[in-house]
C-alpha atoms as a PDB file:
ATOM      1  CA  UNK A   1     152.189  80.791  14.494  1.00  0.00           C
ATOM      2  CA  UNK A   2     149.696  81.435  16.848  1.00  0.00           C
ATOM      3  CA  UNK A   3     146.716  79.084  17.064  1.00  0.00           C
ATOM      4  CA  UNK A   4     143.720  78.424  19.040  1.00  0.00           C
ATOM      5  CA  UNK A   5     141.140  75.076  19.272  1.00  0.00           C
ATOM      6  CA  UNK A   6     137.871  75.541  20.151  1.00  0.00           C
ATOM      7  CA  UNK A   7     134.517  73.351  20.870  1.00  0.00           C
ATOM      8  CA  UNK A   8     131.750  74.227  18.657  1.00  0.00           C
ATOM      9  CA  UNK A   9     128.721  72.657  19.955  1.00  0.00           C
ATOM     10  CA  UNK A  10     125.167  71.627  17.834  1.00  0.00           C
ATOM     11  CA  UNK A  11     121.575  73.156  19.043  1.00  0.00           C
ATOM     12  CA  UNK A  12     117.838  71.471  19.581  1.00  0.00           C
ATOM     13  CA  UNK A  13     115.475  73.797  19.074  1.00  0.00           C
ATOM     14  CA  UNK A  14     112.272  73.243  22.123  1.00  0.00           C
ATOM     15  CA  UNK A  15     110.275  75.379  20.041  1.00  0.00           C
ATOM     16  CA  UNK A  16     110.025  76.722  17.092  1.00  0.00           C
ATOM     17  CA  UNK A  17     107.146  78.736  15.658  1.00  0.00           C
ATOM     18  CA  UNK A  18     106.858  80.120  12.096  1.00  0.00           C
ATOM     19  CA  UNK A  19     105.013  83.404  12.953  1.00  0.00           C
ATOM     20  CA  UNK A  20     104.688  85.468   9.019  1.00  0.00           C
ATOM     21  CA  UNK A  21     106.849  85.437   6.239  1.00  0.00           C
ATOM     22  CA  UNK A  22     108.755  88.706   5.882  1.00  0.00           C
ATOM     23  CA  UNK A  23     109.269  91.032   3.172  1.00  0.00           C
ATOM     24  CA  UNK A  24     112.660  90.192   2.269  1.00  0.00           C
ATOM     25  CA  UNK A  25     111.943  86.400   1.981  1.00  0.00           C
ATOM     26  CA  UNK A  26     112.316  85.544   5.640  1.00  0.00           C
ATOM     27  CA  UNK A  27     110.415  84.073   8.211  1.00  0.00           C
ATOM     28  CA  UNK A  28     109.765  85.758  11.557  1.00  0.00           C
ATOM     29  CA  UNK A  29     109.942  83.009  14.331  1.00  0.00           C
ATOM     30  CA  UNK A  30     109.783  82.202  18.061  1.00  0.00           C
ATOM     31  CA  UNK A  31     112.650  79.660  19.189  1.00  0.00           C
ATOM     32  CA  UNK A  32     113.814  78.221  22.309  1.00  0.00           C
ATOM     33  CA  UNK A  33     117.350  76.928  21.513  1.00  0.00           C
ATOM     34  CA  UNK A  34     119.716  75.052  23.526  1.00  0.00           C
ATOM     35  CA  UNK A  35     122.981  73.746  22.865  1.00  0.00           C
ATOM     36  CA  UNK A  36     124.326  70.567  23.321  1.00  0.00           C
ATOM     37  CA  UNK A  37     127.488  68.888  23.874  1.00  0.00           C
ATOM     38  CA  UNK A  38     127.811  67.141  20.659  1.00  0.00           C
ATOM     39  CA  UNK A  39     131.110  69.392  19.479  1.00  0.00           C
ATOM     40  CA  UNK A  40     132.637  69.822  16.276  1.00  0.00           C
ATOM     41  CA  UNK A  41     136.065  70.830  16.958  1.00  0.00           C
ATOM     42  CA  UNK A  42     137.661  73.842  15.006  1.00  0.00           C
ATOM     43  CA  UNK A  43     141.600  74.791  15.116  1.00  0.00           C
ATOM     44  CA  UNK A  44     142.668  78.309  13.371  1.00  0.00           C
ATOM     45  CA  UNK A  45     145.833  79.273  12.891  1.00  0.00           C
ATOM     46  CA  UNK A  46     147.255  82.738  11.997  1.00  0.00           C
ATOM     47  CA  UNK A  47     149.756  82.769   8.744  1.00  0.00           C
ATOM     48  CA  UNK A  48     151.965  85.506   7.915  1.00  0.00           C
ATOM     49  CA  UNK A  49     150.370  85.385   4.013  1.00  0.00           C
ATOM     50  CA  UNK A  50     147.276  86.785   3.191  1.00  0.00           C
ATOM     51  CA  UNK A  51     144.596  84.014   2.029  1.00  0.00           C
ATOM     52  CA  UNK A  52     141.914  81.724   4.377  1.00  0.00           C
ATOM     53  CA  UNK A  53     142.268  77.844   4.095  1.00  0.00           C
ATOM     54  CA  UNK A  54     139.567  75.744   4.930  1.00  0.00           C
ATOM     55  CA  UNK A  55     140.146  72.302   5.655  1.00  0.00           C
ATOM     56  CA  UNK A  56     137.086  69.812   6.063  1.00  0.00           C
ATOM     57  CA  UNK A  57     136.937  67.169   4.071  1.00  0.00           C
ATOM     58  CA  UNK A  58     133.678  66.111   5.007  1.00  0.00           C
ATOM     59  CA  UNK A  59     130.892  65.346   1.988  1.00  0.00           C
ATOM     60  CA  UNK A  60     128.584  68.336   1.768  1.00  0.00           C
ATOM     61  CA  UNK A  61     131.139  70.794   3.583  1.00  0.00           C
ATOM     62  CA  UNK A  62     133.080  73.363   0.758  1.00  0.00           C
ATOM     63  CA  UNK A  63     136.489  73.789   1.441  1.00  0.00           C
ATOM     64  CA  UNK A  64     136.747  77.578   0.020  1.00  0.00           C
ATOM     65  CA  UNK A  65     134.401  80.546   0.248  1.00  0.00           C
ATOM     66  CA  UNK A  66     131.515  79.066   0.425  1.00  0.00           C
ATOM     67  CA  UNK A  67     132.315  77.773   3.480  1.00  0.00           C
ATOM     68  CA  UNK A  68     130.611  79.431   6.333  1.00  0.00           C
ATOM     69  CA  UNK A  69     133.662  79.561   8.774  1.00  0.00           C
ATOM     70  CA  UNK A  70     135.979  81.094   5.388  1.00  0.00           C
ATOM     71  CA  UNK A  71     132.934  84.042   5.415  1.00  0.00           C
ATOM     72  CA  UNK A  72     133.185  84.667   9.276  1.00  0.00           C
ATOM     73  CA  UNK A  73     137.248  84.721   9.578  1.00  0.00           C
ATOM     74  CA  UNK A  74     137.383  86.554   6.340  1.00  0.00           C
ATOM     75  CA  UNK A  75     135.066  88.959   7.668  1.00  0.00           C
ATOM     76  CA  UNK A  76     137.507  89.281  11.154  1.00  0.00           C
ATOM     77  CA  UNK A  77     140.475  89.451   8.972  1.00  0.00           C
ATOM     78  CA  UNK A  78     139.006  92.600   6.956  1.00  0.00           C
ATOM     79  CA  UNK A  79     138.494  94.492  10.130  1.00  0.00           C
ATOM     80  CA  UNK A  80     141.838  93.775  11.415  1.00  0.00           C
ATOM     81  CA  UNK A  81     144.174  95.268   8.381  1.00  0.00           C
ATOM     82  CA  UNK A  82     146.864  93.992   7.663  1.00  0.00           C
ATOM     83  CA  UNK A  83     148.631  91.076   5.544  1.00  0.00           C
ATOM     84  CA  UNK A  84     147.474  88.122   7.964  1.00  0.00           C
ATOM     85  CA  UNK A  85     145.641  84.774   6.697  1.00  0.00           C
ATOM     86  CA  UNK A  86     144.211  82.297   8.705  1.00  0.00           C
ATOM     87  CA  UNK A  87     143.840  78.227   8.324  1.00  0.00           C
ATOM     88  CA  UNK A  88     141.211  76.550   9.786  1.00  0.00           C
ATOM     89  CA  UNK A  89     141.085  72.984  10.545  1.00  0.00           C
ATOM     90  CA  UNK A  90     137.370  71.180  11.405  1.00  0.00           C
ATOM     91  CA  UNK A  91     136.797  67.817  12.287  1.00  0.00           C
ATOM     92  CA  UNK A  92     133.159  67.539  11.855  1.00  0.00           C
ATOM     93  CA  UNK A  93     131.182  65.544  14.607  1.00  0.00           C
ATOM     94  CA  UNK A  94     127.874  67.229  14.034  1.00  0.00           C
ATOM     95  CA  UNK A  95     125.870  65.728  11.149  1.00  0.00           C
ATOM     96  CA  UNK A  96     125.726  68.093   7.531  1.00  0.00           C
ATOM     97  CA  UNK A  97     122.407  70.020   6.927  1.00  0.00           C
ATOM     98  CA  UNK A  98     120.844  67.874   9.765  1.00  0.00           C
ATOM     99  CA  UNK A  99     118.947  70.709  11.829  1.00  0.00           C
ATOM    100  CA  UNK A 100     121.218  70.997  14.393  1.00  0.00           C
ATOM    101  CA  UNK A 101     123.237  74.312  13.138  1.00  0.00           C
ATOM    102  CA  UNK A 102     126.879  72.552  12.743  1.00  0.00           C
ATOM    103  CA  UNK A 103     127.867  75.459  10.186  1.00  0.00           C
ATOM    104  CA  UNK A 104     126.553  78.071  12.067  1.00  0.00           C
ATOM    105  CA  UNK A 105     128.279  77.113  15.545  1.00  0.00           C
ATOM    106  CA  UNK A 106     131.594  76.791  13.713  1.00  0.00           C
ATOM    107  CA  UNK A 107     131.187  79.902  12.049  1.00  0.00           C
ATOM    108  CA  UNK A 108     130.587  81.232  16.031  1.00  0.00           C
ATOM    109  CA  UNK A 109     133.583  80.067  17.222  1.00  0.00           C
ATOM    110  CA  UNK A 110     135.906  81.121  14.165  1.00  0.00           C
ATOM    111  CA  UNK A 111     134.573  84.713  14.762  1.00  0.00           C
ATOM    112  CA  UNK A 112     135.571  84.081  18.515  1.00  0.00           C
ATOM    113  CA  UNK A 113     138.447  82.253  18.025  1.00  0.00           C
ATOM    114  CA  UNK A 114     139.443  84.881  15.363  1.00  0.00           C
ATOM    115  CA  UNK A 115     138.925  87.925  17.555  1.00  0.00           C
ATOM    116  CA  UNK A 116     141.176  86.598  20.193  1.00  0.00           C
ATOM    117  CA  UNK A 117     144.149  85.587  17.914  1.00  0.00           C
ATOM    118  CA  UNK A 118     143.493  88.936  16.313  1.00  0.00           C
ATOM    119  CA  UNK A 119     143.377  90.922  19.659  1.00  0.00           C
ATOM    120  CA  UNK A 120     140.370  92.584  18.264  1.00  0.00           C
ATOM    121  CA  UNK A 121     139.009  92.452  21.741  1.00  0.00           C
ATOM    122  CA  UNK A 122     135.305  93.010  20.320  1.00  0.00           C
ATOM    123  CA  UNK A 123     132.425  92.148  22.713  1.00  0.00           C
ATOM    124  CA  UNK A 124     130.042  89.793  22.125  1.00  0.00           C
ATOM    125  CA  UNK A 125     127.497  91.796  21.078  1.00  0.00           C
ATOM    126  CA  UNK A 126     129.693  93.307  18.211  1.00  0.00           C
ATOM    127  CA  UNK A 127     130.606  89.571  17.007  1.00  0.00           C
ATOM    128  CA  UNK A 128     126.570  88.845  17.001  1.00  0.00           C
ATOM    129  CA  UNK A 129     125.638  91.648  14.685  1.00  0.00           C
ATOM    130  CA  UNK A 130     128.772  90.146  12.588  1.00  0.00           C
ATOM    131  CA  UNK A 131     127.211  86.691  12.822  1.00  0.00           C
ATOM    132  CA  UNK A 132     124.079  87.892  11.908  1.00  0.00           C
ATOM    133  CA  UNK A 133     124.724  88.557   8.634  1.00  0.00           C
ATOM    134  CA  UNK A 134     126.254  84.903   7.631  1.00  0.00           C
ATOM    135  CA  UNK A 135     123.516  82.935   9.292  1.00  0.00           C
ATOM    136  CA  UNK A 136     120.649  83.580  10.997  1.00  0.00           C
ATOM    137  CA  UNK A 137     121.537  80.751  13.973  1.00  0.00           C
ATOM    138  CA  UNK A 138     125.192  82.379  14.529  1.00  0.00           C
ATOM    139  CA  UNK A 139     124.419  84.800  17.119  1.00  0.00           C
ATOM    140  CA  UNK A 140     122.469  81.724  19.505  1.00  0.00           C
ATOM    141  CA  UNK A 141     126.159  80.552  19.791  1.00  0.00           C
ATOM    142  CA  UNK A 142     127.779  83.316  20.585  1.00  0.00           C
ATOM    143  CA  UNK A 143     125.357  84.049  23.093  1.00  0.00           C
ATOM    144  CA  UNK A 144     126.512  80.946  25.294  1.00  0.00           C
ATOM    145  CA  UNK A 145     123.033  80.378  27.065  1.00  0.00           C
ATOM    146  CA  UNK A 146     119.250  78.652  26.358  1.00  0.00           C
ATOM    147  CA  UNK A 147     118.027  81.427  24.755  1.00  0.00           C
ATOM    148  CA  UNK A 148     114.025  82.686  23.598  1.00  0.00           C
ATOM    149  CA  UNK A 149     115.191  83.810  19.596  1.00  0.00           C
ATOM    150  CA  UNK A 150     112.651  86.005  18.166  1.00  0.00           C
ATOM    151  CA  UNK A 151     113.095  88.127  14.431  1.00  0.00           C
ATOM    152  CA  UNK A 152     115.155  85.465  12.359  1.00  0.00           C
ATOM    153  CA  UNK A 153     116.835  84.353  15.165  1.00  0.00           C
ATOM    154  CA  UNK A 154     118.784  87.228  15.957  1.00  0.00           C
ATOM    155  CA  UNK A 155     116.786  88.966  18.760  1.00  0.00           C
ATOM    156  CA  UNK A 156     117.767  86.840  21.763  1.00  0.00           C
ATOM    157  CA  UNK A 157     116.539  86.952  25.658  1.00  0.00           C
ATOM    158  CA  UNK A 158     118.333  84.198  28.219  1.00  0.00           C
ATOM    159  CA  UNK A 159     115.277  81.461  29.117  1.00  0.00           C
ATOM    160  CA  UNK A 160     115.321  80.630  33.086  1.00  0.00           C
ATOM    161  CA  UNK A 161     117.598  77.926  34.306  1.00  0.00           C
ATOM    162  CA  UNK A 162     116.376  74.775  32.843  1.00  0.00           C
ATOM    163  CA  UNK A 163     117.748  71.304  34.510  1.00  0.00           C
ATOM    164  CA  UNK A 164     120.299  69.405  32.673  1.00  0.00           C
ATOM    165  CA  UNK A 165     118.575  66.242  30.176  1.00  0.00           C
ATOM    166  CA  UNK A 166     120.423  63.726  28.240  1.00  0.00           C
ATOM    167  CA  UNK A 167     119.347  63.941  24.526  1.00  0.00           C
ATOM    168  CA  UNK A 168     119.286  61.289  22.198  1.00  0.00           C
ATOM    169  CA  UNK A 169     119.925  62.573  18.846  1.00  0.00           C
ATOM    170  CA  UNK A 170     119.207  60.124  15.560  1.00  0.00           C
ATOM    171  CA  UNK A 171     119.666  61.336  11.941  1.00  0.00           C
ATOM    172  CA  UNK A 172     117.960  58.927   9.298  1.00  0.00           C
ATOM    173  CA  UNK A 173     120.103  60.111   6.743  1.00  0.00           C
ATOM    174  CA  UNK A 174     117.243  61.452   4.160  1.00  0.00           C
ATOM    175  CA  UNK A 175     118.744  65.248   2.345  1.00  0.00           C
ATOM    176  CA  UNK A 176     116.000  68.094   3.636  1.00  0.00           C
ATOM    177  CA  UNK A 177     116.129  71.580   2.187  1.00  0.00           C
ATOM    178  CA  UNK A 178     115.595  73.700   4.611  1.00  0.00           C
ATOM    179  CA  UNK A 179     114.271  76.733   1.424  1.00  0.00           C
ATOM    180  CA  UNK A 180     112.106  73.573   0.492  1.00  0.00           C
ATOM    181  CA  UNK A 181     110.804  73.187   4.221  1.00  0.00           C
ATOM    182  CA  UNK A 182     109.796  76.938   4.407  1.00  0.00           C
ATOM    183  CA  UNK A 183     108.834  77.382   0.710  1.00  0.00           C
ATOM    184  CA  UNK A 184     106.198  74.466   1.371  1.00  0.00           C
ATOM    185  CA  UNK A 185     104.786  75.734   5.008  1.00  0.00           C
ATOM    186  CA  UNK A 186     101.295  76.606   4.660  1.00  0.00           C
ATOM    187  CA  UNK A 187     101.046  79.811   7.202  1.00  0.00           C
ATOM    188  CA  UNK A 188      97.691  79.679   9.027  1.00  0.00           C
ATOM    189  CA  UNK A 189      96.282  83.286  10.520  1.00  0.00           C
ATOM    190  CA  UNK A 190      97.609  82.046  14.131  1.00  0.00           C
ATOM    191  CA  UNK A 191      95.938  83.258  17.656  1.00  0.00           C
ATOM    192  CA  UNK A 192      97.940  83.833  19.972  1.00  0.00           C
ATOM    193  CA  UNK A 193     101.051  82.351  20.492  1.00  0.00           C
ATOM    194  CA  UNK A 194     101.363  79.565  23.926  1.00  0.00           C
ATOM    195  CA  UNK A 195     102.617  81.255  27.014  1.00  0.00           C
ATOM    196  CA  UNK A 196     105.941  80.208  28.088  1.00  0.00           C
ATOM    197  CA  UNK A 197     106.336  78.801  31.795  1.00  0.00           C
ATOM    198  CA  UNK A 198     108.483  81.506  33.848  1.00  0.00           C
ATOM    199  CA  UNK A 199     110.188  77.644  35.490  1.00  0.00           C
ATOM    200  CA  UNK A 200     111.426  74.475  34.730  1.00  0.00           C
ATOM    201  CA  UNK A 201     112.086  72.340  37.274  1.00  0.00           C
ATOM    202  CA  UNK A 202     112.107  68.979  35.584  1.00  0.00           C
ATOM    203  CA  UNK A 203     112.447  67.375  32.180  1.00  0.00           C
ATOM    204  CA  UNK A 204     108.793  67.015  31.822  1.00  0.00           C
ATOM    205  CA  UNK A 205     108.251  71.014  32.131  1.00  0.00           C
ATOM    206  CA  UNK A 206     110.960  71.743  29.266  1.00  0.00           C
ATOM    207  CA  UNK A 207     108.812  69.064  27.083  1.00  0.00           C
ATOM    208  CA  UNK A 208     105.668  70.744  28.255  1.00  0.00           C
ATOM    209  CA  UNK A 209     106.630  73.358  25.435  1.00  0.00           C
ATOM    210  CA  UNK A 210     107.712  71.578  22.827  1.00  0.00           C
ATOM    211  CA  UNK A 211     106.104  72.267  19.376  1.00  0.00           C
ATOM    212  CA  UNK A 212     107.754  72.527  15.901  1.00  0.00           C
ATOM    213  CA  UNK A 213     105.673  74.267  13.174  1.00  0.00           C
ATOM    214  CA  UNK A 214     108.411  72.877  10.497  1.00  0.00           C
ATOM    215  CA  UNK A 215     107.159  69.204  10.794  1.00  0.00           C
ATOM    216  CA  UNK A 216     103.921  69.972   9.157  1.00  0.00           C
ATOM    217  CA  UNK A 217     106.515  69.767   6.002  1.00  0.00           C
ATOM    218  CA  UNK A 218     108.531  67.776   6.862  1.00  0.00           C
ATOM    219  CA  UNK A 219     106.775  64.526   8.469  1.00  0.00           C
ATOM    220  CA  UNK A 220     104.716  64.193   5.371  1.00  0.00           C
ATOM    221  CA  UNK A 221     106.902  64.185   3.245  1.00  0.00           C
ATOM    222  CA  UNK A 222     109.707  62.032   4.982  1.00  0.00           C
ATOM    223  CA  UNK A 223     107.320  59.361   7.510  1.00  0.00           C
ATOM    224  CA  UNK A 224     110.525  58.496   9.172  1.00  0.00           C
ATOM    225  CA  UNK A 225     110.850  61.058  10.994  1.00  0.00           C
ATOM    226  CA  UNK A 226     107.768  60.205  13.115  1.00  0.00           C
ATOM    227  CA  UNK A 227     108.685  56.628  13.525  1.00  0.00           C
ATOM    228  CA  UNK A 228     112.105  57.717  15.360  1.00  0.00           C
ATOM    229  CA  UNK A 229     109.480  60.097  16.993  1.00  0.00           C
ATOM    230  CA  UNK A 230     107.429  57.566  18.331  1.00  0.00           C
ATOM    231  CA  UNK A 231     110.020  54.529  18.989  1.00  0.00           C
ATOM    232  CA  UNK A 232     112.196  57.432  21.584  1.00  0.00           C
ATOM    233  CA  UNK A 233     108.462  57.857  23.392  1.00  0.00           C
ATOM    234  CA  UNK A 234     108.134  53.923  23.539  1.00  0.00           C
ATOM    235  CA  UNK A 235     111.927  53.307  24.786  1.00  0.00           C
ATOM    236  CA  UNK A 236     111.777  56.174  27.581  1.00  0.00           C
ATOM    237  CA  UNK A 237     112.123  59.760  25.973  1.00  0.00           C
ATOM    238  CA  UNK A 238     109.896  61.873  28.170  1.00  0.00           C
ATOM    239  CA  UNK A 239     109.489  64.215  24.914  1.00  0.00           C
ATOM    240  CA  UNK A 240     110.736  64.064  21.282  1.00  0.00           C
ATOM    241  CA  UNK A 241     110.818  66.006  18.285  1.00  0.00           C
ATOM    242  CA  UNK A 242     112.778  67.207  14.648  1.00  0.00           C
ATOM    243  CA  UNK A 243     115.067  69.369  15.473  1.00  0.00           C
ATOM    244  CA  UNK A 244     115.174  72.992  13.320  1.00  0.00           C
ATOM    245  CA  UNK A 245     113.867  71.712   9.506  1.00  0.00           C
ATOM    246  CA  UNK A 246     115.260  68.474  10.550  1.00  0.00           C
ATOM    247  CA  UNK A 247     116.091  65.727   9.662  1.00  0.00           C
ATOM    248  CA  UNK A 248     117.560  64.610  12.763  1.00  0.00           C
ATOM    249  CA  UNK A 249     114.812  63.574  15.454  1.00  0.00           C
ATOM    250  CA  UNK A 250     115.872  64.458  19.351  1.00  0.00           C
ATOM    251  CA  UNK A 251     114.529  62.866  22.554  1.00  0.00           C
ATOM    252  CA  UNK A 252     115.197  64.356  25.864  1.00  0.00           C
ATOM    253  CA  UNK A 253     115.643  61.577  28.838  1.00  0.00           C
ATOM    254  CA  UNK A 254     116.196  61.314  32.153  1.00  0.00           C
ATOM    255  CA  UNK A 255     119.072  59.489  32.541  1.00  0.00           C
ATOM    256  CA  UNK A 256     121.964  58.599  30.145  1.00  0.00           C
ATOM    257  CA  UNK A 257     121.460  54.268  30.175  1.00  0.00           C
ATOM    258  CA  UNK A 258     117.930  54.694  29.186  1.00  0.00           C
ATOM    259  CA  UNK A 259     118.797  57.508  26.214  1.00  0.00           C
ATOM    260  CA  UNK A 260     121.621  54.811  24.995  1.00  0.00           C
ATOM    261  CA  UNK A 261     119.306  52.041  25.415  1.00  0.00           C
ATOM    262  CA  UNK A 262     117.016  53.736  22.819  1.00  0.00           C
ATOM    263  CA  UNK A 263     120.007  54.628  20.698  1.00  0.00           C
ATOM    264  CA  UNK A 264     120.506  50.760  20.292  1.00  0.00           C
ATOM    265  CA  UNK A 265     116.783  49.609  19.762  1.00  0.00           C
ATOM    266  CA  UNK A 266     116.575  52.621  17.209  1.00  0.00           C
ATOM    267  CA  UNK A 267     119.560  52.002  14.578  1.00  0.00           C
ATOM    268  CA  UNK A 268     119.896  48.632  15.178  1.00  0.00           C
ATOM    269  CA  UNK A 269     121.987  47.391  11.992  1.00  0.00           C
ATOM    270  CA  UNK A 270     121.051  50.813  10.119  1.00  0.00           C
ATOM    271  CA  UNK A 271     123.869  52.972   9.326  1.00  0.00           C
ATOM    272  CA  UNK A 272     121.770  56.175  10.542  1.00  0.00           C
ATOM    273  CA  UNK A 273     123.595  58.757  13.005  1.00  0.00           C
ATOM    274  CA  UNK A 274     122.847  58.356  16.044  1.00  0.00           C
ATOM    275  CA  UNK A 275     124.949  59.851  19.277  1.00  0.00           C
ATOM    276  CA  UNK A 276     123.677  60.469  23.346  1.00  0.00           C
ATOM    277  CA  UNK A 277     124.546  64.162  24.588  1.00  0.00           C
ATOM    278  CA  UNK A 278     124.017  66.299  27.783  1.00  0.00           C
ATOM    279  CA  UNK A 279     122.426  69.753  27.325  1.00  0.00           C
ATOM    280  CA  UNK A 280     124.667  72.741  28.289  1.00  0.00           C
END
């Protein structure tokens, strides 16, 4: 049987403005994305059968069709032919529904991982449009660099080089719908939008940018979220903010002994997520 493991890492988002609602329900938006290497870690394996296998086993992850990763090898496995099947194995490090796009970077690398074992040899570019259509945050993955998103996410242009940041990530554990979070944003006529800086040559210039338009929502309704916000500024994070619709609250920092010295004033005896990571 041939099989393949592969690193699927989560996403902070540096920006993210809400720019008009669409037609067809969506949201146009600005984004500056950036993975980091917090990894879920996905193994698929070809079977002679026909038939996709999903196992999980992580609260708030389907097992079957509903499951992301079953919609993007499925969707490999149509364009191949054939009698093939596919099982797919994830051990989930990246928090559920937290804001940092777990489902969407494993459905990235099963259409990756899937395309290799399949010797589709499609290019990138071909597996984007694909990812497109489960998720709006698939193609960012794909894509392999920081990245400007634009449309739903799916219009992407590499940012400069930005320098490497430890990240404290810290997920309170409170359930945020992200349809809630958009269905509740109160769209102002905006100006026009901040100019990006064409460098970044320190931690303090990628901060210089953050903004999140989603925490108008979310903050109020969940005061938490600020708290983390403003204990990471008091224990060394040169910047912090929610991540995506959130809940989970990221701090960027200089140096890895001050991130995990916030990590441990911020949980304390809570049983919240919290982990250090390194951007990539």
């Amino acid at each position: 049987m041939k099989s393949i493991t592969l690193k699927a890492p989560a996403k902070v988002n540096y920006l993210l403005d809400v720019i008009r609602r669409r037609p067809d329900g969506y949201h146009d938006l600005r984004m500056v994305m950036q993975r980091v290497n917090l990894c879920d870690e996905i193994t698929i394996t070809l079977t002679g059968a026909p038939g996709i296998s999903v196992i999980c086993g992580k609260n708030g992850v389907p097992d079957g069709p509903g499951n992301i990763a079953w919609k993007a090898a499925n969707a490999l496995l149509e364009l191949a032919g054939g009698s093939q099947g596919a099982e797919i194995s994830i051990a989930k490090n990246i928090p559920v529904a937290a804001g940092l796009g777990g489902g969407s970077s494993d459905a990235a690398s099963v259409l990756m991982g899937m395309n290799e074992l399949l010797q589709l040899g499609l290019p990138d570019q071909r597996l984007m449009e694909i990812g497109v259509k489960l998720g709006a945050d698939v193609p960012f993955f794909i894509f392999k660099t920081t990245a400007l998103a634009e449309g739903i996410g799916e219009a992407l242009t590499a940012m400069p080089r930005m320098p490497a940041a430890w990240v404290l990530l810290v997920n309170p554990g409170v359930h945020v719908s992200t349809a809630w979070v958009y269905n509740n944003l109160k769209l102002t006529n905006r100006g026009e939008l901040a100019k990006l800086p064409p460098f970044y040559e320190s931690v303090a210039d990628i901060c210089s940018i953050f903004a999140n338009d989603l925490e108008s929502v979310t903050i109020p309704a969940f005061p938490v979220i600020a708290e983390i916000k403003d204990t990471m500024l008091r224990h060394g994070a040169v910047g912090a903010m929610m991540s995506g619709s959130g809940p989970t609250v990221f701090g960027l920092y200089q140096d890895r002994e001050t991130a995990e010295q916030a990590r441990a004033a911020i949980t304390g005896n809570s049983d919240w997520f919290a982990a250090v990571a390194e951007t990539l």
